[in-house]
C-alpha atoms as a PDB file:
ATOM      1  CA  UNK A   1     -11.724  13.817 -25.965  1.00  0.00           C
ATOM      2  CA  UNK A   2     -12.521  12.201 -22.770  1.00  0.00           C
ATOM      3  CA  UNK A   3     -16.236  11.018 -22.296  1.00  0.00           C
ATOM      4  CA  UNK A   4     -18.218  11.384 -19.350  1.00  0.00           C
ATOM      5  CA  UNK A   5     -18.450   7.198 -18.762  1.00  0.00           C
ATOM      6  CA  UNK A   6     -14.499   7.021 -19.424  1.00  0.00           C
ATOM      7  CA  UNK A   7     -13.737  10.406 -16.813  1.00  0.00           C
ATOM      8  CA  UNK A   8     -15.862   7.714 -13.925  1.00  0.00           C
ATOM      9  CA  UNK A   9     -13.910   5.290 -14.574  1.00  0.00           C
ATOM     10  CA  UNK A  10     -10.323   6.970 -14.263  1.00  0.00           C
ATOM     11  CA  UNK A  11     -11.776   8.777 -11.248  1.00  0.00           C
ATOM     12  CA  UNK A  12     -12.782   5.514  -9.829  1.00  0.00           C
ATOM     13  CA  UNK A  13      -9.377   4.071 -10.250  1.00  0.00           C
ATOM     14  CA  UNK A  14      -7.588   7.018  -8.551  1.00  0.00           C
ATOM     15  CA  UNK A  15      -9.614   6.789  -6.119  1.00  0.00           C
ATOM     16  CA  UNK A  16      -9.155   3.004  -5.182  1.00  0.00           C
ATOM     17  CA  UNK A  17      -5.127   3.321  -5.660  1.00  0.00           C
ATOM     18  CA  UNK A  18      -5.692   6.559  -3.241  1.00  0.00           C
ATOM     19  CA  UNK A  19      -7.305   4.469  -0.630  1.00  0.00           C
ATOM     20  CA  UNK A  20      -5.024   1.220  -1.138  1.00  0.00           C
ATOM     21  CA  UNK A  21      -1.718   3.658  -0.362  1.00  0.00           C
ATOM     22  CA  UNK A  22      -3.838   4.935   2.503  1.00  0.00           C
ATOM     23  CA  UNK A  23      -4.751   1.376   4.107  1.00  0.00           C
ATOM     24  CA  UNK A  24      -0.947   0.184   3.748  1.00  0.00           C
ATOM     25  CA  UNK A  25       0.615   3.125   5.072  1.00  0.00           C
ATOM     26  CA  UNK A  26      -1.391   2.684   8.099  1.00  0.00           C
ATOM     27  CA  UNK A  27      -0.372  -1.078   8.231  1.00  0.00           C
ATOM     28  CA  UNK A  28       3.214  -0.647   7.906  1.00  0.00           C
ATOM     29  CA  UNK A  29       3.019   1.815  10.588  1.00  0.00           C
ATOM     30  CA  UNK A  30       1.728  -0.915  13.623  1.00  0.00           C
ATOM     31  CA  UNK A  31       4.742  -3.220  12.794  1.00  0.00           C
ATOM     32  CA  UNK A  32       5.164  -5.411  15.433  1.00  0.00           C
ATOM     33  CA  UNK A  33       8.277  -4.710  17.453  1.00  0.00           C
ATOM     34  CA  UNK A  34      10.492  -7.344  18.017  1.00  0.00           C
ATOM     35  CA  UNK A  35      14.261  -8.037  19.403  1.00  0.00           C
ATOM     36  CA  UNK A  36      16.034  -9.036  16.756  1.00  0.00           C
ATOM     37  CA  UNK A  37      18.943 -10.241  19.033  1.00  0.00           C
ATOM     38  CA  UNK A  38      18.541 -13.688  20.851  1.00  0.00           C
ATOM     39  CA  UNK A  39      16.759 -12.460  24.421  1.00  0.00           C
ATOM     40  CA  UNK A  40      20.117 -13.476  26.435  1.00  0.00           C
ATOM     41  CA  UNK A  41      22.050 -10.737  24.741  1.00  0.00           C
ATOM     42  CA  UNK A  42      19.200  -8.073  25.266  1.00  0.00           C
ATOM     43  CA  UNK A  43      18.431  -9.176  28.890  1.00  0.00           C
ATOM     44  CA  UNK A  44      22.099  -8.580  29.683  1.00  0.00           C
ATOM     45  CA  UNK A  45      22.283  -5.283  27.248  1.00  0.00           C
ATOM     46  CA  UNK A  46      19.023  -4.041  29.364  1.00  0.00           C
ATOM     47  CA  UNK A  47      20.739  -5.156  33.199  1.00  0.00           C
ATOM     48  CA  UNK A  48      23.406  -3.738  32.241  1.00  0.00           C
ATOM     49  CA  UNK A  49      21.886  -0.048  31.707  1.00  0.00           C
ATOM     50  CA  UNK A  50      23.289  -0.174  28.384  1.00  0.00           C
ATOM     51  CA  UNK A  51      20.243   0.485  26.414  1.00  0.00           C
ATOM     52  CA  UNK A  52      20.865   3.955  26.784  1.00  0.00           C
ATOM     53  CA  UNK A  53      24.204   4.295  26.990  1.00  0.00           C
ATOM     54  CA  UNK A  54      24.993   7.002  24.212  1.00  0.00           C
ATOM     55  CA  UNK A  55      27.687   4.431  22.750  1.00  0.00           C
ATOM     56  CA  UNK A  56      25.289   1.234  22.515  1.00  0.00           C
ATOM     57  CA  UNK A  57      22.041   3.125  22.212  1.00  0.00           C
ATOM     58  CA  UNK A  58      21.908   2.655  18.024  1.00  0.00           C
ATOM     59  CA  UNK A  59      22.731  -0.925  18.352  1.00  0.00           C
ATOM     60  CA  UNK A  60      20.042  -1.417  21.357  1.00  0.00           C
ATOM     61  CA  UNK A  61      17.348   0.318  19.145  1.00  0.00           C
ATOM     62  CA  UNK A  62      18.128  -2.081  16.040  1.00  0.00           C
ATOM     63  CA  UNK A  63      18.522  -4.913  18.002  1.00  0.00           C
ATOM     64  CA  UNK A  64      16.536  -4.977  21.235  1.00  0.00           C
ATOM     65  CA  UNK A  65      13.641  -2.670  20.304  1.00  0.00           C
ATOM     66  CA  UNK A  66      11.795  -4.653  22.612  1.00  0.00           C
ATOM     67  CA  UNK A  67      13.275  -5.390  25.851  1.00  0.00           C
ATOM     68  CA  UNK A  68      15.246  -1.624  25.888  1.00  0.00           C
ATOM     69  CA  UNK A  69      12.132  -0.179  25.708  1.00  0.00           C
ATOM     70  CA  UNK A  70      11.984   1.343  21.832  1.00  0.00           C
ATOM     71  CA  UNK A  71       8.629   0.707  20.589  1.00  0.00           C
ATOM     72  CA  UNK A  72       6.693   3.100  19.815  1.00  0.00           C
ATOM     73  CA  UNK A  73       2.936   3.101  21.031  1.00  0.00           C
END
């Protein structure tokens, strides 16, 4: 049986862990958004209109996120 002073308490604690998730969801979610390539390579990826080329547009998103023009926000 579950007392009244013991039901606060486990309804305290799901509440925290309900608003930790909550406050690093939101954190992850405004990563910053960085090239991950050195900025000669994405400078000449993003001259060269190869961002969106359909043949180097996955490796311009996971490498120059940045300077192609990926970020969201």
């Amino acid at each position: 049986v579950i007392r009244a002073a013991q039901f606060d308490m486990i309804f305290y604690i799901v509440c925290a862990l309900f608003l930790l998730n909550a406050f690093t969801t939101e954190a992850a979610a405004y990563e910053r958004c960085l090239d991950e390539a050195p900025p000669e390579y994405c400078d000449d990826m993003f001259q060269s209109d190869l961002c969106a080329a359909p043949r180097y547009r996955e490796l311009a998103e996971k490498l120059c996120k940045e300077t192609c023009g990926f970020c969201r926000g």
